[in-house]
C-alpha atoms as a PDB file:
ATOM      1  CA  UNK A   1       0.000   0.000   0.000  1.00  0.00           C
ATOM      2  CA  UNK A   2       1.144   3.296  -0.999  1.00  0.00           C
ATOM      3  CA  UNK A   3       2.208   6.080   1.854  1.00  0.00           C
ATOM      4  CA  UNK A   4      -0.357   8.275   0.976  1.00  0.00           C
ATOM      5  CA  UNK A   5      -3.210   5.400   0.526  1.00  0.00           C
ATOM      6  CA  UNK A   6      -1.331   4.481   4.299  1.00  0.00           C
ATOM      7  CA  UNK A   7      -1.694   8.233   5.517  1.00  0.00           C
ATOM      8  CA  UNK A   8      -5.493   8.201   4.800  1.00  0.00           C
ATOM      9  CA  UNK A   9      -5.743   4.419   6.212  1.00  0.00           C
ATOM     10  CA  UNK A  10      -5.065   5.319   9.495  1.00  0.00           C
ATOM     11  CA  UNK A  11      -6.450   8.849   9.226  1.00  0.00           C
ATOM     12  CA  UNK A  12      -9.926   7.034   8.957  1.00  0.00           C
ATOM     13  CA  UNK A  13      -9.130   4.979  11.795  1.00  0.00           C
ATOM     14  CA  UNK A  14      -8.731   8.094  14.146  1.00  0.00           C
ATOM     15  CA  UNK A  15     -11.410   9.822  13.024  1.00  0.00           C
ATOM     16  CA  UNK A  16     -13.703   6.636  13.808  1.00  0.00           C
ATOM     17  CA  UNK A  17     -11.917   6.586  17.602  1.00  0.00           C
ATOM     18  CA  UNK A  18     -12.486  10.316  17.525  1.00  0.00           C
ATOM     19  CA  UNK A  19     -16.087   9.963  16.492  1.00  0.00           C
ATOM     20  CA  UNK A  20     -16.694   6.809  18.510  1.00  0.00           C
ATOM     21  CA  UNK A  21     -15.195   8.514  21.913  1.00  0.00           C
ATOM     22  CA  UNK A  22     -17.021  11.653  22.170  1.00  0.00           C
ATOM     23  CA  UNK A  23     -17.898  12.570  25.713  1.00  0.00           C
ATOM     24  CA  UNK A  24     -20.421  15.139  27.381  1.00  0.00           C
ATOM     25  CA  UNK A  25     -20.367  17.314  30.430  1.00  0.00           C
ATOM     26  CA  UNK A  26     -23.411  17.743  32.501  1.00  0.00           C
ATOM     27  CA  UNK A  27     -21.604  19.310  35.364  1.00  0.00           C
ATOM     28  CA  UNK A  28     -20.255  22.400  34.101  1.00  0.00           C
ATOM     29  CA  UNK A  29     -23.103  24.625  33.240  1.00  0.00           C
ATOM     30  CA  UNK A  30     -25.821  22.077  35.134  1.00  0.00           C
ATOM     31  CA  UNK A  31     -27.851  24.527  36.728  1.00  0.00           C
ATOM     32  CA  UNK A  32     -28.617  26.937  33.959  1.00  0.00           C
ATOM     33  CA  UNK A  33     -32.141  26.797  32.793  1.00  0.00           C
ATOM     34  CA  UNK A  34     -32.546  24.779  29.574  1.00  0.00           C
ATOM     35  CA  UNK A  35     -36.003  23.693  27.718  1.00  0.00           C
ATOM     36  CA  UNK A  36     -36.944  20.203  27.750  1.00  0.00           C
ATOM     37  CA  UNK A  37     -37.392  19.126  24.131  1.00  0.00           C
ATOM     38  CA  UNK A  38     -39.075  15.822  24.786  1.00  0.00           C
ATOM     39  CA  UNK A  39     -41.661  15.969  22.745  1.00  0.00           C
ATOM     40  CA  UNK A  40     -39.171  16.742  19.543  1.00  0.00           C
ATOM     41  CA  UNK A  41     -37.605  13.828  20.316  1.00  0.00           C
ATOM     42  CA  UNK A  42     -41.079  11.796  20.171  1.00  0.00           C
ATOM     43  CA  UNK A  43     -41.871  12.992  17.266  1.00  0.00           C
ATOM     44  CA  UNK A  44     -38.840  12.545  15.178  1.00  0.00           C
ATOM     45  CA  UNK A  45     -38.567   8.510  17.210  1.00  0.00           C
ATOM     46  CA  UNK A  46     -42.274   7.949  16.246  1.00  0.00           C
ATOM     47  CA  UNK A  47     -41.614   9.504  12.767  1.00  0.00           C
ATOM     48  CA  UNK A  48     -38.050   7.003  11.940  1.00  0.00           C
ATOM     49  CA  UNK A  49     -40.734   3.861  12.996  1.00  0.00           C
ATOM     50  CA  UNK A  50     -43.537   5.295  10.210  1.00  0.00           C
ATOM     51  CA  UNK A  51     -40.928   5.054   7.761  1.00  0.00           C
ATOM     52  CA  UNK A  52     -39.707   1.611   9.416  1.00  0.00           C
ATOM     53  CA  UNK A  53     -43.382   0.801   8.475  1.00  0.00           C
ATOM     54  CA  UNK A  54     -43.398   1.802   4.905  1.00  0.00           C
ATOM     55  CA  UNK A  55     -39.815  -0.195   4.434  1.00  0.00           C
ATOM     56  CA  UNK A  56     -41.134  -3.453   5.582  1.00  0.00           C
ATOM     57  CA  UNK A  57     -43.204  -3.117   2.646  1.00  0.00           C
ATOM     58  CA  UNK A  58     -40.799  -2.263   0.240  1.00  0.00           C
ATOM     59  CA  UNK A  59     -38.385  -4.647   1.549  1.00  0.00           C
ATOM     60  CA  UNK A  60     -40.462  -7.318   1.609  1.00  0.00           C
ATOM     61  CA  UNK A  61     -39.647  -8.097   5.131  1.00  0.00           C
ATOM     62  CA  UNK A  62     -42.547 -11.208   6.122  1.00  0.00           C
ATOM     63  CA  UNK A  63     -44.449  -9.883   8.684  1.00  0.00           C
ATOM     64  CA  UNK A  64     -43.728 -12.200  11.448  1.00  0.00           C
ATOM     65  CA  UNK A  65     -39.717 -11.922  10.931  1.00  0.00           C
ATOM     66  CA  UNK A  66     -38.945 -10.158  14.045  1.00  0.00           C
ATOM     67  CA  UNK A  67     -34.958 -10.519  13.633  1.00  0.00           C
ATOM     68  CA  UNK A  68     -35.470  -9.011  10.128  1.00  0.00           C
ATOM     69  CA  UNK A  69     -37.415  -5.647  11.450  1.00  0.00           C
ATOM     70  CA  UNK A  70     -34.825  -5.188  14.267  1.00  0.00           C
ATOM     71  CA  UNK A  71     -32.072  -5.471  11.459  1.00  0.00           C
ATOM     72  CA  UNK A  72     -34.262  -2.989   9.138  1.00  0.00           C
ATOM     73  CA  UNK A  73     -34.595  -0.389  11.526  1.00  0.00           C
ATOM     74  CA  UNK A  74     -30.801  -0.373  12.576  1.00  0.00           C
ATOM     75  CA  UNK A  75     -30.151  -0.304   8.838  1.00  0.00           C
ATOM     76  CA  UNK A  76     -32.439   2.795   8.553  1.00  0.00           C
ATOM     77  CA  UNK A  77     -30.649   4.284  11.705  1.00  0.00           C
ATOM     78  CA  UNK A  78     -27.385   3.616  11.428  1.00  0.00           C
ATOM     79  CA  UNK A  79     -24.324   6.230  12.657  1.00  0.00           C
ATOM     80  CA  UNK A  80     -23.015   7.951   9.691  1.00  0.00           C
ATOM     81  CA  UNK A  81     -19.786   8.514   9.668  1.00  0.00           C
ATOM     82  CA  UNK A  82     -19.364   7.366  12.837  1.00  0.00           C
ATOM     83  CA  UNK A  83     -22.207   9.608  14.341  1.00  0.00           C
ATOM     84  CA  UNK A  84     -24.940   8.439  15.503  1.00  0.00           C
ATOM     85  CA  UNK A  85     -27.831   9.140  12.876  1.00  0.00           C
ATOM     86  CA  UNK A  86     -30.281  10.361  15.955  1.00  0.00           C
ATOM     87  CA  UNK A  87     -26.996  12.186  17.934  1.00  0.00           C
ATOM     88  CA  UNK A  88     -26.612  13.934  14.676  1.00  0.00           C
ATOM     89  CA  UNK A  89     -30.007  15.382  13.586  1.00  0.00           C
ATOM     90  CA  UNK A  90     -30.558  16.487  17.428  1.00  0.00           C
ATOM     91  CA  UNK A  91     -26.983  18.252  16.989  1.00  0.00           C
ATOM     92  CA  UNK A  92     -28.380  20.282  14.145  1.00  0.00           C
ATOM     93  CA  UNK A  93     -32.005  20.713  15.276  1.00  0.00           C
ATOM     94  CA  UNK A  94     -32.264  24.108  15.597  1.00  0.00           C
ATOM     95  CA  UNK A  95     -35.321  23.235  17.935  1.00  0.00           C
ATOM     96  CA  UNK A  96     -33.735  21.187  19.748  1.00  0.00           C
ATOM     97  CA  UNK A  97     -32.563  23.421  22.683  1.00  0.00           C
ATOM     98  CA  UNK A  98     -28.668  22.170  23.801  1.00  0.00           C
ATOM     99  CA  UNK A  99     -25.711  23.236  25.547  1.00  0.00           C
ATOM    100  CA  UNK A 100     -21.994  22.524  24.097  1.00  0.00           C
ATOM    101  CA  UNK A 101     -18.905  22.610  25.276  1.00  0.00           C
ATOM    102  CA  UNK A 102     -15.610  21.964  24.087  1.00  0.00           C
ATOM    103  CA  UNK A 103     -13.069  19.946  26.134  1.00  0.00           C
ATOM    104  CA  UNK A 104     -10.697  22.680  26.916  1.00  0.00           C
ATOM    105  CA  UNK A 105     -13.729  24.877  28.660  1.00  0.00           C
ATOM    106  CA  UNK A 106     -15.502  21.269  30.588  1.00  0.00           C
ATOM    107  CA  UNK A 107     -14.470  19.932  33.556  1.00  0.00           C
ATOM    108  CA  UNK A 108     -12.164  17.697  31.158  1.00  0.00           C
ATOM    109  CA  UNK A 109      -9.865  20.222  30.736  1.00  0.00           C
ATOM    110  CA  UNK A 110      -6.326  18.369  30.736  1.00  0.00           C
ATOM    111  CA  UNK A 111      -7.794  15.087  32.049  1.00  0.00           C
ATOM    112  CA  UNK A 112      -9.235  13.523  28.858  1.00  0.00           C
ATOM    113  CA  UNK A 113      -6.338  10.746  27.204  1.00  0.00           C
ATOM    114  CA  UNK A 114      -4.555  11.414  24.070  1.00  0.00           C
ATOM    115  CA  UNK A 115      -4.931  14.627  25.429  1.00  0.00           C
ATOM    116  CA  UNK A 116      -3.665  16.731  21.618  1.00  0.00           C
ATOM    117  CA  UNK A 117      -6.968  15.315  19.939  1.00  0.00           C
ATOM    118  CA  UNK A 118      -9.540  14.916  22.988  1.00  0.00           C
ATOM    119  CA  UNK A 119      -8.883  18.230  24.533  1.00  0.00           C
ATOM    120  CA  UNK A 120      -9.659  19.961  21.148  1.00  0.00           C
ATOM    121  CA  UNK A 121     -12.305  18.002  20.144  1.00  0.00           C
ATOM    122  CA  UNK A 122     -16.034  19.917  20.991  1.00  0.00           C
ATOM    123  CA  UNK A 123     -18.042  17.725  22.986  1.00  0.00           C
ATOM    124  CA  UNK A 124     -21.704  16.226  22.272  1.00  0.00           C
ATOM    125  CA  UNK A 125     -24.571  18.470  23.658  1.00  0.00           C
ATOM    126  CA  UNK A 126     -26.747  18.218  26.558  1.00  0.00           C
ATOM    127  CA  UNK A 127     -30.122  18.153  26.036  1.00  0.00           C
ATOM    128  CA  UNK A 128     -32.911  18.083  28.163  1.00  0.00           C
ATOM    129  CA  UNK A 129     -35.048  14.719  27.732  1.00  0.00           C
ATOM    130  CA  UNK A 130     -38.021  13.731  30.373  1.00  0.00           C
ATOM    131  CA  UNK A 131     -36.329  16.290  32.823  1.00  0.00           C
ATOM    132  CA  UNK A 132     -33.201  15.339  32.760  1.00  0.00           C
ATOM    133  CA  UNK A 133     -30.366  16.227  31.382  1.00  0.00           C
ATOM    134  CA  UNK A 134     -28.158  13.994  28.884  1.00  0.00           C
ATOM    135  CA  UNK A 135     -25.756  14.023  26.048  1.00  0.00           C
ATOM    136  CA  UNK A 136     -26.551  14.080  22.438  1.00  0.00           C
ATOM    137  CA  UNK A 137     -24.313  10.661  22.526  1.00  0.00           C
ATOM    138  CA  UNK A 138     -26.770   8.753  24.631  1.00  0.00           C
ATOM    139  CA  UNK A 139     -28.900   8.180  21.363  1.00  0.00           C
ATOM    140  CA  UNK A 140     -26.166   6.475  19.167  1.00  0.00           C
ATOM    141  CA  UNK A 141     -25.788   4.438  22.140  1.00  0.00           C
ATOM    142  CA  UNK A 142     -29.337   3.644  22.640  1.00  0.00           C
ATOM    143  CA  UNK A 143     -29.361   2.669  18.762  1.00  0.00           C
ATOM    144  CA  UNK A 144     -26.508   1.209  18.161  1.00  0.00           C
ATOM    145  CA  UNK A 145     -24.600  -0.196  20.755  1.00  0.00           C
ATOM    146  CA  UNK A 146     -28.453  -1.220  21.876  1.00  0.00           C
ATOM    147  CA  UNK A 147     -28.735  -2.933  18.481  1.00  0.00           C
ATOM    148  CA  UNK A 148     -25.237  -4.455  19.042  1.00  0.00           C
ATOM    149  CA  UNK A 149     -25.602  -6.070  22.348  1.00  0.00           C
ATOM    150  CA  UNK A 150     -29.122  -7.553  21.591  1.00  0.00           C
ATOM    151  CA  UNK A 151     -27.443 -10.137  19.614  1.00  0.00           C
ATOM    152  CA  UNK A 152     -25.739 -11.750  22.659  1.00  0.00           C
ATOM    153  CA  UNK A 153     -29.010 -10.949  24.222  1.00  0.00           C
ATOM    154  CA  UNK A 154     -30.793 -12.887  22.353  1.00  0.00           C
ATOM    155  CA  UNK A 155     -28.529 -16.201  21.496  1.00  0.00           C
ATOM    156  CA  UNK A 156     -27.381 -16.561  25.433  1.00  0.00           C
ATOM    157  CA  UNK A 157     -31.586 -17.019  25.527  1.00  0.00           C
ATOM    158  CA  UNK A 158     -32.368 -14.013  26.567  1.00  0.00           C
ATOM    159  CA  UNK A 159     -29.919 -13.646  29.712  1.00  0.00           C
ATOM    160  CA  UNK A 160     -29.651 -10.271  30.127  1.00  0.00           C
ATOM    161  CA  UNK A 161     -26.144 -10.363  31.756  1.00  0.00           C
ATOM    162  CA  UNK A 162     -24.958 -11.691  29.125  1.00  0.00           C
ATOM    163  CA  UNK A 163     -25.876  -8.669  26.789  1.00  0.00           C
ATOM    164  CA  UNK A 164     -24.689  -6.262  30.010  1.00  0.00           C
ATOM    165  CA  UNK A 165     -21.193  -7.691  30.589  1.00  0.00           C
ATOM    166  CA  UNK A 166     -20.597  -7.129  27.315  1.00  0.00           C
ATOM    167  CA  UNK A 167     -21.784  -3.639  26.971  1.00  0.00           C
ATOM    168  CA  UNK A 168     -19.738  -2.623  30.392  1.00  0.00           C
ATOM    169  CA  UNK A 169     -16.755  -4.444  28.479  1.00  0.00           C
ATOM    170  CA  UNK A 170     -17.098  -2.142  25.815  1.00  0.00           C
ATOM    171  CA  UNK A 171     -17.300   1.284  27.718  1.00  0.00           C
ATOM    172  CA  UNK A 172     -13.898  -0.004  29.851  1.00  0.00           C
ATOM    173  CA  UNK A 173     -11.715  -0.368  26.347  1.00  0.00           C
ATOM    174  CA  UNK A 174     -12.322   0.638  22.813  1.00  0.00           C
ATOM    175  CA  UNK A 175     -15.582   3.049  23.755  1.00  0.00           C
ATOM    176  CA  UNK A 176     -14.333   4.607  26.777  1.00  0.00           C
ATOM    177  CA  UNK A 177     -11.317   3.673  29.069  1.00  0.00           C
ATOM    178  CA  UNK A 178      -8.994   3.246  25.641  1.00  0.00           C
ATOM    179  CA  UNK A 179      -9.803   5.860  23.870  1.00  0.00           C
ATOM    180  CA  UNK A 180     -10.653   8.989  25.883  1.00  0.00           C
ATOM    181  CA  UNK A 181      -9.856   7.160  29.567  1.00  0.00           C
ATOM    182  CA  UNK A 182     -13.124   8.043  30.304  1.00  0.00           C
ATOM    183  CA  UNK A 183     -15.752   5.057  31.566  1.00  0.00           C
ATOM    184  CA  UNK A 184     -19.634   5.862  31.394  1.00  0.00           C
ATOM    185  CA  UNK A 185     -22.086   4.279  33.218  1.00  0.00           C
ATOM    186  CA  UNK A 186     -24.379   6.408  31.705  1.00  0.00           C
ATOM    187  CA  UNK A 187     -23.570   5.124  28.409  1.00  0.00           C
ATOM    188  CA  UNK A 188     -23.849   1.590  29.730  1.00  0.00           C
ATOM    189  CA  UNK A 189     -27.719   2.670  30.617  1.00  0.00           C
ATOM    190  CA  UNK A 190     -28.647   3.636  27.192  1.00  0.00           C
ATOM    191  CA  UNK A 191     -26.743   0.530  26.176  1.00  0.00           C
ATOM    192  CA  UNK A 192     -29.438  -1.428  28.107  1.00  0.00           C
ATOM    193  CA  UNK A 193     -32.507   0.562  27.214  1.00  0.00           C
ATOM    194  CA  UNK A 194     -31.441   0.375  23.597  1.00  0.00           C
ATOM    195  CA  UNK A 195     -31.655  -3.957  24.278  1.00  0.00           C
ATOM    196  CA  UNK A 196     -34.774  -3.579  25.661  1.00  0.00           C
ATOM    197  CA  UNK A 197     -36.125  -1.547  22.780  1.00  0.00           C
ATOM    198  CA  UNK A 198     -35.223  -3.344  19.908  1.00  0.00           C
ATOM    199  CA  UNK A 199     -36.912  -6.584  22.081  1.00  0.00           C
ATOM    200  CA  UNK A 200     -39.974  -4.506  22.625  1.00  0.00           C
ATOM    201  CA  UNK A 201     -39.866  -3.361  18.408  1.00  0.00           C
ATOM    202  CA  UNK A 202     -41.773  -6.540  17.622  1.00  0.00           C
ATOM    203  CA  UNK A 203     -41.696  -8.867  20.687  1.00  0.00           C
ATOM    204  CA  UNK A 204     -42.934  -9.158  24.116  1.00  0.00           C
ATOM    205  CA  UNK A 205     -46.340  -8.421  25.973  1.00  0.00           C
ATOM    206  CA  UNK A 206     -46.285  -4.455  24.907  1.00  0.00           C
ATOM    207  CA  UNK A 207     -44.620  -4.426  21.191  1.00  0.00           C
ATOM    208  CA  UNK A 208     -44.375  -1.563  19.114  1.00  0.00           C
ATOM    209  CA  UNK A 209     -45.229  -3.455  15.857  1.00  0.00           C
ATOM    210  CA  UNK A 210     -47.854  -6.252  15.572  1.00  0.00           C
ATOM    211  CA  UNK A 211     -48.984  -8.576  12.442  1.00  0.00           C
ATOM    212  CA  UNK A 212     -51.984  -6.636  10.824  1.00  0.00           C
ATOM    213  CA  UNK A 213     -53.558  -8.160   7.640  1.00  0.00           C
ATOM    214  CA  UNK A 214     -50.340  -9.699   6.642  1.00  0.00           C
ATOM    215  CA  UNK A 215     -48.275  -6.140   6.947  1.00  0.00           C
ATOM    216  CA  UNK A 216     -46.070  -4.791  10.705  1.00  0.00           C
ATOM    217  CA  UNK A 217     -47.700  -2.366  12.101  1.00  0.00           C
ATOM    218  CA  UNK A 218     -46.873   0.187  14.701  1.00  0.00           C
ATOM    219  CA  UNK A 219     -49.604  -0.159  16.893  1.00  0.00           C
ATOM    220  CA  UNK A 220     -48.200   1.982  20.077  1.00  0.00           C
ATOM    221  CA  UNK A 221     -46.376   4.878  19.903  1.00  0.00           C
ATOM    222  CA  UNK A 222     -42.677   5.038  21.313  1.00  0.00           C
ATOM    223  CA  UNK A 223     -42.232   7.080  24.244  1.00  0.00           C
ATOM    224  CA  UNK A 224     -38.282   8.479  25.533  1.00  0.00           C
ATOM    225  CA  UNK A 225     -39.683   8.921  28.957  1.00  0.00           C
ATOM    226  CA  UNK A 226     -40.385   4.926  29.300  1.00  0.00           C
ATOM    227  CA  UNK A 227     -36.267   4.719  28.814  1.00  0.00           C
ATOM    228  CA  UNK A 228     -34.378   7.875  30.012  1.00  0.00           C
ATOM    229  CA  UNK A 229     -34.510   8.918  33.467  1.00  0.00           C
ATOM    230  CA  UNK A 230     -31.597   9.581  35.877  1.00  0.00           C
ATOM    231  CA  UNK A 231     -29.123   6.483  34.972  1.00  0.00           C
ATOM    232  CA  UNK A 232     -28.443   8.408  31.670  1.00  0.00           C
ATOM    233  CA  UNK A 233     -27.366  11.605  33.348  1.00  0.00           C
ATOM    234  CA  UNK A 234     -23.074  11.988  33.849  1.00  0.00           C
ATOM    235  CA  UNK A 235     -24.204  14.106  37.140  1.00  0.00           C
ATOM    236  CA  UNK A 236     -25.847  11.532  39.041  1.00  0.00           C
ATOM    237  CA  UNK A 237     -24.380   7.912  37.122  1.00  0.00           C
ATOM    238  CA  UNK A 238     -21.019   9.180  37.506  1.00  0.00           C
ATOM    239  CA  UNK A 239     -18.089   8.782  34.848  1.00  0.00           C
ATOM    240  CA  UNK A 240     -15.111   6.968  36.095  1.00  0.00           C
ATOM    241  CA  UNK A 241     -11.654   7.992  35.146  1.00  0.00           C
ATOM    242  CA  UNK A 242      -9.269   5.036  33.462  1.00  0.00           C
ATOM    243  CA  UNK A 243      -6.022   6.115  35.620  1.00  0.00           C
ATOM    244  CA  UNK A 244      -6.319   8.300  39.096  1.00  0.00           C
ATOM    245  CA  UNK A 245      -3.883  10.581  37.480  1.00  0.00           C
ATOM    246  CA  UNK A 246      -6.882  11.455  35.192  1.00  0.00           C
ATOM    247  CA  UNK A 247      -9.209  11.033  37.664  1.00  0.00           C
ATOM    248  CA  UNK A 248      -7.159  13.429  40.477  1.00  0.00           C
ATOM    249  CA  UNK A 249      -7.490  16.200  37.369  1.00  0.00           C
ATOM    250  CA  UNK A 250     -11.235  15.373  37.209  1.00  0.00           C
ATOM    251  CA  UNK A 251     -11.810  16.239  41.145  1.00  0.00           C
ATOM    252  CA  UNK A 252      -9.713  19.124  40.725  1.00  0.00           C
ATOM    253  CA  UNK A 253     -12.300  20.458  38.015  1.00  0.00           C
ATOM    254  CA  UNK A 254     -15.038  19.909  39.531  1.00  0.00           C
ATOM    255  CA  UNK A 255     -13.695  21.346  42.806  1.00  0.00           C
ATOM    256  CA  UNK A 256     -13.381  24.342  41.065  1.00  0.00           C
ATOM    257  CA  UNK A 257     -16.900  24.876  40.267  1.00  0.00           C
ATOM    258  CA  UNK A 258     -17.786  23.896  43.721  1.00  0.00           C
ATOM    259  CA  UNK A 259     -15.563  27.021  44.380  1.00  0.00           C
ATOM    260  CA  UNK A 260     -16.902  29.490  42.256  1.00  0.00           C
ATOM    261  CA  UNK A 261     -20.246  28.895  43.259  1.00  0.00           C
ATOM    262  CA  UNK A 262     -19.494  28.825  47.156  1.00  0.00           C
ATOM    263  CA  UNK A 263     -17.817  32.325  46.162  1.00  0.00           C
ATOM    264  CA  UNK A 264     -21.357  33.222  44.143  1.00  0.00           C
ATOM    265  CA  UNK A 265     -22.469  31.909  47.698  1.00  0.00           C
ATOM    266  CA  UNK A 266     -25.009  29.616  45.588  1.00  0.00           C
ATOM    267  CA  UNK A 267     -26.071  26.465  47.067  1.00  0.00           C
ATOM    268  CA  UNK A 268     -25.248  24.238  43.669  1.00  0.00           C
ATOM    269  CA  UNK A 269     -23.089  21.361  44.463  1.00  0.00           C
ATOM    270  CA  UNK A 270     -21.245  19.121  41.123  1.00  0.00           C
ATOM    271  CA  UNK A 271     -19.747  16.769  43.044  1.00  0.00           C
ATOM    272  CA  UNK A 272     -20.893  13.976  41.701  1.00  0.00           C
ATOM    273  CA  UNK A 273     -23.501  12.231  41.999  1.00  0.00           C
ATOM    274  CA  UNK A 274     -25.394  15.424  42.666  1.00  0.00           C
ATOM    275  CA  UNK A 275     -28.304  13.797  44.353  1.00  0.00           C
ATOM    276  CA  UNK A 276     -27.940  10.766  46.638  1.00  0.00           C
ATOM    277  CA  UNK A 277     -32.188  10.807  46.143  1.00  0.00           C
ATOM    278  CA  UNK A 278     -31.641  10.284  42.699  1.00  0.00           C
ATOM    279  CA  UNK A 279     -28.931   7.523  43.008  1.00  0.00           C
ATOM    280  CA  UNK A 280     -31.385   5.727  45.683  1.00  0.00           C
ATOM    281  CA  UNK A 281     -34.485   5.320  43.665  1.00  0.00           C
ATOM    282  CA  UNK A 282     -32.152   4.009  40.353  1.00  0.00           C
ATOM    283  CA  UNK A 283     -30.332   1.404  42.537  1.00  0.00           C
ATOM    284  CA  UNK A 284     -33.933   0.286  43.756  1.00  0.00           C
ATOM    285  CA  UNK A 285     -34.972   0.630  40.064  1.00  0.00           C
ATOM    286  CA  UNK A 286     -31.948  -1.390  38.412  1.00  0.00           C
ATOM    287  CA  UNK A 287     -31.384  -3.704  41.302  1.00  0.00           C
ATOM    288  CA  UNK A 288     -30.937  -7.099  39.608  1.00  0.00           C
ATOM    289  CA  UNK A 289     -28.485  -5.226  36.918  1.00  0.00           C
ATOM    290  CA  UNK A 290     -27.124  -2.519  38.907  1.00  0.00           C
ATOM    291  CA  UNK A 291     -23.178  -3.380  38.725  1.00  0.00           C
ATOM    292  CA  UNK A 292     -23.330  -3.107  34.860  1.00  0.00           C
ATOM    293  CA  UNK A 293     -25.439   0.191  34.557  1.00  0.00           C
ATOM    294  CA  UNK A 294     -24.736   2.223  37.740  1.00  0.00           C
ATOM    295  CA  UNK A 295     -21.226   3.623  38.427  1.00  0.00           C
ATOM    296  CA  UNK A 296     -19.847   2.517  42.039  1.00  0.00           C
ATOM    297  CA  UNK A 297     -19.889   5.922  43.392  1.00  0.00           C
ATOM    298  CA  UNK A 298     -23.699   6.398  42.838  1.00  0.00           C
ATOM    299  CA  UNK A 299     -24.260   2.884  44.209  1.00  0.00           C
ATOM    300  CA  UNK A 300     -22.384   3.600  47.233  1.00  0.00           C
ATOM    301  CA  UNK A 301     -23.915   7.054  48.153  1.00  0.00           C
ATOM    302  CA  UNK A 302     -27.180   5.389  47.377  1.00  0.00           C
ATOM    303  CA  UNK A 303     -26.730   2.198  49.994  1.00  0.00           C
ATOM    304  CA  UNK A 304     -24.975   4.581  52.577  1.00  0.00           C
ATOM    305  CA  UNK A 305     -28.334   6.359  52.292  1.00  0.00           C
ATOM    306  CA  UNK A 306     -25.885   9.770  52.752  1.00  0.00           C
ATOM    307  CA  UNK A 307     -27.547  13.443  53.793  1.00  0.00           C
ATOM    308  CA  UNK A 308     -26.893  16.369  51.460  1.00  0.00           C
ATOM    309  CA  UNK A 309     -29.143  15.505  47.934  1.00  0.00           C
ATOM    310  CA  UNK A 310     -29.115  18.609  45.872  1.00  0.00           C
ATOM    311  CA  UNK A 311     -32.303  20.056  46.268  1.00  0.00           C
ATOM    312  CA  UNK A 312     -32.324  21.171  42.756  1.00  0.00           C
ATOM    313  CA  UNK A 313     -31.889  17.419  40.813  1.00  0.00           C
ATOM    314  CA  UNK A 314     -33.822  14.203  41.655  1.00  0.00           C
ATOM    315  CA  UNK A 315     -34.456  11.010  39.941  1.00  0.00           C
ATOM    316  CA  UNK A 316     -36.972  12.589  37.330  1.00  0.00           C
ATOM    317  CA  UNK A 317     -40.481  11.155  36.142  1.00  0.00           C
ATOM    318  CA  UNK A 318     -38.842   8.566  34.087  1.00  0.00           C
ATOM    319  CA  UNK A 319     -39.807   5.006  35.172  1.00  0.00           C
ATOM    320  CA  UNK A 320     -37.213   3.262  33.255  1.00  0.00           C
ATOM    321  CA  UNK A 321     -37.570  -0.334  32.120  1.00  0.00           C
ATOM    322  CA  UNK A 322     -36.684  -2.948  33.879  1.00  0.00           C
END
């Protein structure tokens, strides 16, 4: 292979990590109003699953082939370049009300690895979904890493486990801890909710798509509230930093907002979690799966049962799905 043919090689290799390893703060910033656009993001989910409908059709998918809908709707939803397709149009929604950051202005200012790319990189938007407050990221997760781990899902016989070890795996090397040394039990929720959405597309007691007169058809619409709630929030499920020279940095950031605000004499706290409420109700929520979608420090505050929950952030409306 030529140099140049070489050059652009591994050039398209970095920009996948790049891509792949984008993280999100929800600490710096946190307690500045911003609009909950849940109902945008219904929309646009119920509007991808109309055109899933029309599809089946034109793809001659049999209705009754539940692996083949899953695999359809993935194919329609795929990341592009890298990007999730769902991250991306929410990035460039001007409806869609966000905050972004870049890395050198977050609280992973010098802490992120491969710090000459990651600390210059901008990083994915929060958004506010069912009243909290996530990353633009969270929905290429949800999608595709959800798509991804429902195949051990389903072939271990649907041991959930499985699908979760796997996922967790993931976020500790090539999605998280190798790349940008950052691990995200927050991704590792919408990991899980993604599995249980692409079971619930055409199986299960509640599916979104039934057999009508020999054609799929949606016959509920898709809700984000049934699936995000607290566990996909970096302020409560908190990130964990691959080596505690990294993570030292990452206390030292945050203790600087702490400071600013004590000097503002507000009574926000970042440390996170931010709300030991919040952590309680998703360890009660996510009990049987806990160690693979709840980071250890929200886990802990949340069984020490600890005083001092932010007033301003609990564990949301969202029910999850267990």
């Amino acid at each position: 292979m030529k140099t140049t043919h070489l050059m652009v090689f591994f050039l398209f290799l970095l920009t996948g990590l790049i891509a792949a390893a984008k993280e999100v703060d929800n600490l710096t910033d946190r307690y500045r109003p911003l609009q909950d656009s849940t109902e945008i993001f219904d929309r646009e989910m119920n509007r991808r699953l109309q055109e899933l409908q029309k599809e089946t059709a034109s793809e001659g998918i049999v209705c009754g082939d539940a692996r083949k809908l899953r695999i359809l709707f993935h194919d329609l939803n795929d990341s592009r370049f890298f990007i999730g397709s769902l991250e991306s149009w929410a990035e460039d929604n001007q409806k869609v009300a966000k905050r972004t950051l870049d890395a050198q202005n977050s609280i992973y200012e010098g802490v992120l690895e491969n710090g000459w790319i990651f600390n210059r990189l901008k990083l994915a938007s929060t958004v506010k979904v069912n009243g909290q407050l996530i990353g633009t990221d969270k929905f290429g997760h949800f999608i595709d890493q959800g798509f991804e781990f429902y195949t051990p899902y389903r072939r271990s016989g649907y041991q959930m486990a499985t699908a979760l070890s796997s996922s967790l795996g993931s976020e500790k090397s090539y999605s998280g801890g190798d790349s940008t040394g950052t691990i995200s039990y927050a991704d590792s929720m919408a990991n899980y909710q993604g599995v249980l959405f692409y079971h619930a597309l055409a199986e299960g007691p509640n599916p979104y798509f039934r057999c009508a007169n020999g054609k799929w058809t949606q016959v509920r619409e898709f809700r984000w509230a049934d699936y995000v709630d607290a566990g996909w929030d970096e302020g409560i499920n908190c990130n964990e930093l691959a080596s505690p020279e990294a993570q030292r940095g990452f206390q030292k950031n945050i203790s600087k907002l702490e400071a600013q605000a004590q000097k503002s004499k507000k009574s926000e706290t970042y440390t996170c979690p931010v709300s030991q409420e919040a952590c309680s109700q998703l360890r009660e929520r996510y009990l049987s799966v806990e160690k693979y979608v709840l980071s250890p420090e929200c886990r802990k505050v949340a069984r020490a049962g600890r005083s001092g929950s932010s007033p301003q952030q609990k564990a949301g409306s969202g029910k999850g799905v267990r």
